[in-house]
N, C-alpha and C. Protein backbone atom coordinates (compact mmCIF):
# COMPACT_ATOMS: atom_id res chain seq x y z
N UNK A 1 98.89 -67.94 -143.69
CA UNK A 1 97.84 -68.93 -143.70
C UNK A 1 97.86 -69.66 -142.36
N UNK A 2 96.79 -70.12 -141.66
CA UNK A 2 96.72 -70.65 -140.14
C UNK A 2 97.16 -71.62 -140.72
N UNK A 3 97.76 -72.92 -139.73
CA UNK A 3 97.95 -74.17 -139.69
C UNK A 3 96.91 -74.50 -138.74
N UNK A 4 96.13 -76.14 -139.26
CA UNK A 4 95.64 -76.56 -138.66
C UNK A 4 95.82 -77.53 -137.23
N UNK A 5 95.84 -77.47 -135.77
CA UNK A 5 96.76 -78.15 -135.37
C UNK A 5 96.04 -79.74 -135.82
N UNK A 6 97.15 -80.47 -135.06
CA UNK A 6 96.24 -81.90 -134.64
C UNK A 6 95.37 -81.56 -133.58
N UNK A 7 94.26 -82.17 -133.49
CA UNK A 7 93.56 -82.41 -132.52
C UNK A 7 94.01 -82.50 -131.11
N UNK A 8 94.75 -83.42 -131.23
CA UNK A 8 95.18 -83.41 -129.96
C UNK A 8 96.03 -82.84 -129.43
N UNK A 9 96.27 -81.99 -130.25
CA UNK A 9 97.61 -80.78 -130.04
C UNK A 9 97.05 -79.80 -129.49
N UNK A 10 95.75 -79.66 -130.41
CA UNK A 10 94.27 -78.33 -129.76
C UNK A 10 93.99 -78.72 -128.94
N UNK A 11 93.60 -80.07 -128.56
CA UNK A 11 92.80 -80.20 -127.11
C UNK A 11 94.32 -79.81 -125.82
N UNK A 12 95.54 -79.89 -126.18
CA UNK A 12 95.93 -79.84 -124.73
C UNK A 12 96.47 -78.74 -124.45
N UNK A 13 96.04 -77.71 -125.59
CA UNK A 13 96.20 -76.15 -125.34
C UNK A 13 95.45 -75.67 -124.84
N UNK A 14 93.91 -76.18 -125.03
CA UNK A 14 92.60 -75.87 -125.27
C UNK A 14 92.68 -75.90 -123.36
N UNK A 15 93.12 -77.22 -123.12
CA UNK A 15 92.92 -77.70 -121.95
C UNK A 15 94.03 -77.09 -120.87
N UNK A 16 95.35 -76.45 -121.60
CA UNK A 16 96.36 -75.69 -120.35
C UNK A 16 95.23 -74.13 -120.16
N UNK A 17 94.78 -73.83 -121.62
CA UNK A 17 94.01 -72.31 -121.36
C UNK A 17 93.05 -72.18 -120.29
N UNK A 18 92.42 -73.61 -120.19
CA UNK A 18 91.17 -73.57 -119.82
C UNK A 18 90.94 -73.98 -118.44
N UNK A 19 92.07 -74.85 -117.86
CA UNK A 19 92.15 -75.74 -117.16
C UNK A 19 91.97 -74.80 -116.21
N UNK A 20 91.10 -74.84 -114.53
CA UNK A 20 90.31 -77.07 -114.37
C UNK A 20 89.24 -76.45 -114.83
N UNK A 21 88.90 -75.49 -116.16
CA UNK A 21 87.00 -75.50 -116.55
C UNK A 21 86.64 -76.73 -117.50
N UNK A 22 87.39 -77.48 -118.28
CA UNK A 22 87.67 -78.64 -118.85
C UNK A 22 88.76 -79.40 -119.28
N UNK A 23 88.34 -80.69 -119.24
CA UNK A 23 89.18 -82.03 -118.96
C UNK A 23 88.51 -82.22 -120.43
N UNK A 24 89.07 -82.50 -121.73
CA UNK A 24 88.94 -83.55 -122.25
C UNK A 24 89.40 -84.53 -122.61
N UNK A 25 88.93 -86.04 -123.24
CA UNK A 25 89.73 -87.21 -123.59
C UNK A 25 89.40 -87.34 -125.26
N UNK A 26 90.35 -87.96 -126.03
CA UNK A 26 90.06 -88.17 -127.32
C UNK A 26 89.67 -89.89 -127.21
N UNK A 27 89.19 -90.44 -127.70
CA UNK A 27 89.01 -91.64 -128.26
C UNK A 27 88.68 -92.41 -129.71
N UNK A 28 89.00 -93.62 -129.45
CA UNK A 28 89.23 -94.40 -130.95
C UNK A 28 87.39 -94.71 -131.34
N UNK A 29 87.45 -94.99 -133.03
CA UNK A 29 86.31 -94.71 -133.30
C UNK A 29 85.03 -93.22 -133.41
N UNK A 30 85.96 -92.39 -133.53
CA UNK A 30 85.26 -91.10 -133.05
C UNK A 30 84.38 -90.61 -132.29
N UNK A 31 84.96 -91.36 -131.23
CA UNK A 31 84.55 -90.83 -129.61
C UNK A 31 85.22 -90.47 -128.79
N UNK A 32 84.67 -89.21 -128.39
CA UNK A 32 85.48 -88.36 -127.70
C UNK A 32 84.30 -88.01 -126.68
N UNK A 33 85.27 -87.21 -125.63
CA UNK A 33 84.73 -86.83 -124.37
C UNK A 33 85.11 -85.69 -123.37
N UNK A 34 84.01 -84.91 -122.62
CA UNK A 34 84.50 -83.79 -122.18
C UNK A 34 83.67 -83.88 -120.66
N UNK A 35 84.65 -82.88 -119.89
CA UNK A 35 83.89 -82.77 -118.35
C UNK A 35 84.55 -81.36 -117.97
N UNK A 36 83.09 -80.68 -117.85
CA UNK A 36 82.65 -79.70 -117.67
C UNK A 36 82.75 -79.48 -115.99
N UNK A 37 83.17 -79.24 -115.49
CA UNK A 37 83.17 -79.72 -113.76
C UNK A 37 82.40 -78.07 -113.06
N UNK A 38 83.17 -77.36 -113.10
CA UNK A 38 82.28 -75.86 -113.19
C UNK A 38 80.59 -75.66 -113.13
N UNK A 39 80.45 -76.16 -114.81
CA UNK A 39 78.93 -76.56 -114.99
C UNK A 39 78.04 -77.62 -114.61
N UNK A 40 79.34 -78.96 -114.02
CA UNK A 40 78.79 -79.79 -113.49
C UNK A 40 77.98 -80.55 -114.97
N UNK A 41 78.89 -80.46 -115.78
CA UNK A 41 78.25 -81.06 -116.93
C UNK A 41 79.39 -81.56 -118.07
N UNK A 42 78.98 -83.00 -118.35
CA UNK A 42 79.78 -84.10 -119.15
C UNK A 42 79.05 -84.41 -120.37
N UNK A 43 79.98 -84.16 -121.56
CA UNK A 43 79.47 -84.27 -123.00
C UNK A 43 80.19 -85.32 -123.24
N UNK A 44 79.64 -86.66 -124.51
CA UNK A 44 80.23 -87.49 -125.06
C UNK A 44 79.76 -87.12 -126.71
N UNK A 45 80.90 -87.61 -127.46
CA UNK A 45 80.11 -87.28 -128.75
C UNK A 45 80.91 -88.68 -129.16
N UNK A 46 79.74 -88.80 -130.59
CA UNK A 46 80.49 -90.20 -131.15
C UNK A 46 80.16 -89.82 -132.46
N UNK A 47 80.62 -90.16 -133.62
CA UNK A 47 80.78 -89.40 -135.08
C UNK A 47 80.67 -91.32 -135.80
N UNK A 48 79.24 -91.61 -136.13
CA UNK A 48 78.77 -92.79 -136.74
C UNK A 48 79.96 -93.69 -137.59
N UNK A 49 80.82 -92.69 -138.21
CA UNK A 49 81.35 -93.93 -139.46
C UNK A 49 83.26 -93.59 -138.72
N UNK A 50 83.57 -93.53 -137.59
CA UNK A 50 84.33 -93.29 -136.82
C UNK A 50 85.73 -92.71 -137.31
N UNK A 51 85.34 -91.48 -138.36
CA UNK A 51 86.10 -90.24 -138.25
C UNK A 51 86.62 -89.66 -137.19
N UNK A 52 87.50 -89.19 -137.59
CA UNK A 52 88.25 -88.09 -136.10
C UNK A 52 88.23 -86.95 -136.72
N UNK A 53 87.82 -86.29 -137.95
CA UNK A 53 87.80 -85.16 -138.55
C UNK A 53 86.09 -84.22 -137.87
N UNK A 54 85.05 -85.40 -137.81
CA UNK A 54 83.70 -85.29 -137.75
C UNK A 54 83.43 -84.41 -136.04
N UNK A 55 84.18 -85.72 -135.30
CA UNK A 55 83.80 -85.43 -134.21
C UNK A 55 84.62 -84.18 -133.27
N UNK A 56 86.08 -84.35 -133.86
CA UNK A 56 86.66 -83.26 -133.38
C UNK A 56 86.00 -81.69 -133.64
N UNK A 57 86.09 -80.94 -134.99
CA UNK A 57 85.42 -80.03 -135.18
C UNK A 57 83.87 -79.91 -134.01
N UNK A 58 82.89 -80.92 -133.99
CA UNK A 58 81.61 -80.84 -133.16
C UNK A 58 82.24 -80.72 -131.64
N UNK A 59 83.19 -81.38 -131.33
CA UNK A 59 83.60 -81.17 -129.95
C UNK A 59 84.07 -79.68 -129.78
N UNK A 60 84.85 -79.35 -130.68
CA UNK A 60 85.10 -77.88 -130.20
C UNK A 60 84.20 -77.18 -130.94
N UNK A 61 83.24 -77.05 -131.52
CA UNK A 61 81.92 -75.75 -131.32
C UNK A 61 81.20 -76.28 -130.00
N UNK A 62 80.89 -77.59 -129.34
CA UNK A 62 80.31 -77.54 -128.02
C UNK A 62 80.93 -77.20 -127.21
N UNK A 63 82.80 -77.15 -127.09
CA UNK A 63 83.37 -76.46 -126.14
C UNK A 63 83.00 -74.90 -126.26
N UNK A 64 83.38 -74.33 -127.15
CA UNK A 64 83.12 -72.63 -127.22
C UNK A 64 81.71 -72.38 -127.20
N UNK A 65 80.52 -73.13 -127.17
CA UNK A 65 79.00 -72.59 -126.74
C UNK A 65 79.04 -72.72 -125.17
N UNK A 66 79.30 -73.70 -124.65
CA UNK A 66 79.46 -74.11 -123.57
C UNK A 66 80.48 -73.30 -122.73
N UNK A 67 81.32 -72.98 -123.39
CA UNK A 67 82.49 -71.68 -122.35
C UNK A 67 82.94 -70.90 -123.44
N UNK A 68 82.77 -69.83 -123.38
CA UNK A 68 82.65 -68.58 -124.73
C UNK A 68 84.43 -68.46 -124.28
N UNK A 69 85.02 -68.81 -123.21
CA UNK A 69 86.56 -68.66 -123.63
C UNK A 69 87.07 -69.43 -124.20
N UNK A 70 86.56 -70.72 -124.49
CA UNK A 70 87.33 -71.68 -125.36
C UNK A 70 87.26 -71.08 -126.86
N UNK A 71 86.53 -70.11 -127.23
CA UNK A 71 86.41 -69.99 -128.34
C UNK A 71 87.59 -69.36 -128.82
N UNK A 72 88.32 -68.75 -127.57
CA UNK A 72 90.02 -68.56 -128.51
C UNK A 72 91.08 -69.31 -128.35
N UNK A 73 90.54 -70.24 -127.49
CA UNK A 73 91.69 -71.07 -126.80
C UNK A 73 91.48 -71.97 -128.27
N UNK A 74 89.87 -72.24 -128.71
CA UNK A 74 90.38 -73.31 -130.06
C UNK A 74 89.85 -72.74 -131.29
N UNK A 75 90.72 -71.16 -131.12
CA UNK A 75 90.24 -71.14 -132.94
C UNK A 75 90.73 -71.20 -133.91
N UNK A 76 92.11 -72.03 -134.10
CA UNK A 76 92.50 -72.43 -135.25
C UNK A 76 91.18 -73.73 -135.63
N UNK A 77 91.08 -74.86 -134.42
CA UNK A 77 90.36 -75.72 -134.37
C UNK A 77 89.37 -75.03 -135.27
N UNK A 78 88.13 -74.32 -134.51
CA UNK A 78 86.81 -73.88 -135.13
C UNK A 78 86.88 -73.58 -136.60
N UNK A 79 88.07 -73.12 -136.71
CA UNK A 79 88.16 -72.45 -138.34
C UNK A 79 88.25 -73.60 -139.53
N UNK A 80 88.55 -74.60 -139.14
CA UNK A 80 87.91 -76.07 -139.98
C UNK A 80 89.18 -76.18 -141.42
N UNK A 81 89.93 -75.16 -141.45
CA UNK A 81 90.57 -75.53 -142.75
C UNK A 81 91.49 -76.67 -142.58
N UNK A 82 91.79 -77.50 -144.19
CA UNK A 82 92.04 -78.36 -144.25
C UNK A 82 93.17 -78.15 -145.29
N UNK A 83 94.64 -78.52 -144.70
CA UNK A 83 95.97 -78.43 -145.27
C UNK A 83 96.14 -79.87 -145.87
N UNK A 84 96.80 -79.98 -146.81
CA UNK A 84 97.52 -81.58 -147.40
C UNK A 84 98.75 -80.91 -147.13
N UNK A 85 99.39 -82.37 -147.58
CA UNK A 85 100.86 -82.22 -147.21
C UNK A 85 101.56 -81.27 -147.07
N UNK A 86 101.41 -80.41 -147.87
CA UNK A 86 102.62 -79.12 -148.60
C UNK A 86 101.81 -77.95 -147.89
N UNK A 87 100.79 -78.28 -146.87
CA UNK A 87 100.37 -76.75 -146.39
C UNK A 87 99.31 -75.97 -146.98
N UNK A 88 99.04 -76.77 -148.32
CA UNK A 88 98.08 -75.93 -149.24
C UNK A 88 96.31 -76.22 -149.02
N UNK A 89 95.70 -75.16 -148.77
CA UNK A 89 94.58 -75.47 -148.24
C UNK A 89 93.49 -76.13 -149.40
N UNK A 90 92.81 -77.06 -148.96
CA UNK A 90 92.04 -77.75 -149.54
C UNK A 90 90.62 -78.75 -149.09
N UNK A 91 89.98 -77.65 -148.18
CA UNK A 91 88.80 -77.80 -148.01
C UNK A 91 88.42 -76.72 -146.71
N UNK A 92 87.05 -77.27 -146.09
CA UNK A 92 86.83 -76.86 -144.91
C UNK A 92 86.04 -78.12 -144.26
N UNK A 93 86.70 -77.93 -142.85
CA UNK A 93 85.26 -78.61 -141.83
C UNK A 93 84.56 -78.06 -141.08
N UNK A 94 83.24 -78.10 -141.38
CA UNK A 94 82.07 -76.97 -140.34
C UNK A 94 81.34 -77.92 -139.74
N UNK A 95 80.69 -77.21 -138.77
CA UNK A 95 79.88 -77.82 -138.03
C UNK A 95 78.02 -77.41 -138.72
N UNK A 96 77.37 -78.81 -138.97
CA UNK A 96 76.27 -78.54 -139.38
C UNK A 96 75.46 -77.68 -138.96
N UNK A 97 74.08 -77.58 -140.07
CA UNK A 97 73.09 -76.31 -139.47
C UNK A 97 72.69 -76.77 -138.54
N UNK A 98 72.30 -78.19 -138.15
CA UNK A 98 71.45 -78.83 -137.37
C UNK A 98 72.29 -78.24 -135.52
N UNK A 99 73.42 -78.62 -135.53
CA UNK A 99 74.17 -78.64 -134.63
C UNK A 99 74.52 -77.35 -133.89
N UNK A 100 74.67 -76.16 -135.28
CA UNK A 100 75.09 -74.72 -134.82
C UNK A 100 73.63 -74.43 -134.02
N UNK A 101 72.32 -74.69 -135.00
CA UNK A 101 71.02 -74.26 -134.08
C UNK A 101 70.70 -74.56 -132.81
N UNK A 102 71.22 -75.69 -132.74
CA UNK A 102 71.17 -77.10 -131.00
C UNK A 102 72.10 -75.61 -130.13
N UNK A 103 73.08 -75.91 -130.55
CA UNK A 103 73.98 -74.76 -129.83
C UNK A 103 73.56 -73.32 -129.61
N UNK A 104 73.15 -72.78 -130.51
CA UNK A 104 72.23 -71.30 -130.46
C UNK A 104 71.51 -71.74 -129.49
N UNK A 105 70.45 -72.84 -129.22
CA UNK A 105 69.49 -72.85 -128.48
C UNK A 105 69.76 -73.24 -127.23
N UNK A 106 71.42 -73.65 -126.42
CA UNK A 106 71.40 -74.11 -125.75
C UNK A 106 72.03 -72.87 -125.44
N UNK A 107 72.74 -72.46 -126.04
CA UNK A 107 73.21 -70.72 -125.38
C UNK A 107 72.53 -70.13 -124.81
N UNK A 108 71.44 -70.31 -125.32
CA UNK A 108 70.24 -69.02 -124.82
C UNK A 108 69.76 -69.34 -123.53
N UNK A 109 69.95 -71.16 -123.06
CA UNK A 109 69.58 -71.29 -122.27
C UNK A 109 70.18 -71.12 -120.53
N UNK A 110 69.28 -70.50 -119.99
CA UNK A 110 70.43 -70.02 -118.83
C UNK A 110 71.14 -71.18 -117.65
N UNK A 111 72.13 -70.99 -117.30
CA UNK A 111 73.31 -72.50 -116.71
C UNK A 111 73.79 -71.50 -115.25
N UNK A 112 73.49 -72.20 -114.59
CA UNK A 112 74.72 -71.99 -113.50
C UNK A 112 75.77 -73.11 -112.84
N UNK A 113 76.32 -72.27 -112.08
CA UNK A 113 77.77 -73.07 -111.67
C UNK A 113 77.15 -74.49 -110.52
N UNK A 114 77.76 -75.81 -110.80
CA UNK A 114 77.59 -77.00 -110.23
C UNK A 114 77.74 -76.69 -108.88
N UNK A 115 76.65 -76.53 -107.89
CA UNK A 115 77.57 -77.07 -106.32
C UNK A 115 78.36 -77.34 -105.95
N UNK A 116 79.16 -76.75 -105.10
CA UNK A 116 80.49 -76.92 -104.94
C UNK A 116 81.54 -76.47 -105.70
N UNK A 117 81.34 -76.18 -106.99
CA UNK A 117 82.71 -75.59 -108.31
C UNK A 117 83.24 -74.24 -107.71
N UNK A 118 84.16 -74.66 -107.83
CA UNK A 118 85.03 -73.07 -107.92
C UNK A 118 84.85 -72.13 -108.47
């Protein structure tokens, strides 16, 4: 059975795999933040009733649309299951329809590399 990491355990794997294509920061209130430097492009997300379950999951499906290698660097992350204490699984977290479609549609859209990026 996968273990789910912590978040912030994913982001600084996410971030040795990936590194320098993204920098992210976690923050209190479920806001979090990413910089895209490559693409020359900075995402903030904020999750209304300030979960860290909400916004994490949405941060990493915008990392893996946004760089199709993060998608292995965070796929325990993406896979959303939800362990209690003893390891035993007991739910999932997905990312909405609304959000997967935003993402389909931003995939499609064509990006190049920021001026100046490596």
């Amino acid at each position: 059975m996968p273990r789910r990491l912590s978040f912030l355990l994913a982001l600084a794997i996410a971030m040795r795999a990936l590194a320098p294509a993204v920098f992210v920061k976690g923050g209190a209130e479920g806001v979090h933040c990413a910089a895209l430097p490559g693409l020359g492009l900075g995402v903030a997300l904020k999750v209304d009733d300030g979960a860290k379950r909400g916004v994490e999951q949405a941060l990493s499906e915008v990392l893996a649309a946004l760089l199709p290698e993060a998608r292995s660097a965070l796929a325990d992350q993406l896979e959303g299951e939800l362990l209690n204490w003893r390891g035993i699984s007991v739910g999932r977290i997905v990312a909405s329809n609304d959000l997967l479609r935003a993402l389909a549609a931003l995939d499609a859209t064509p990006r190049r590399k920021a001026e100046g990026a490596r």
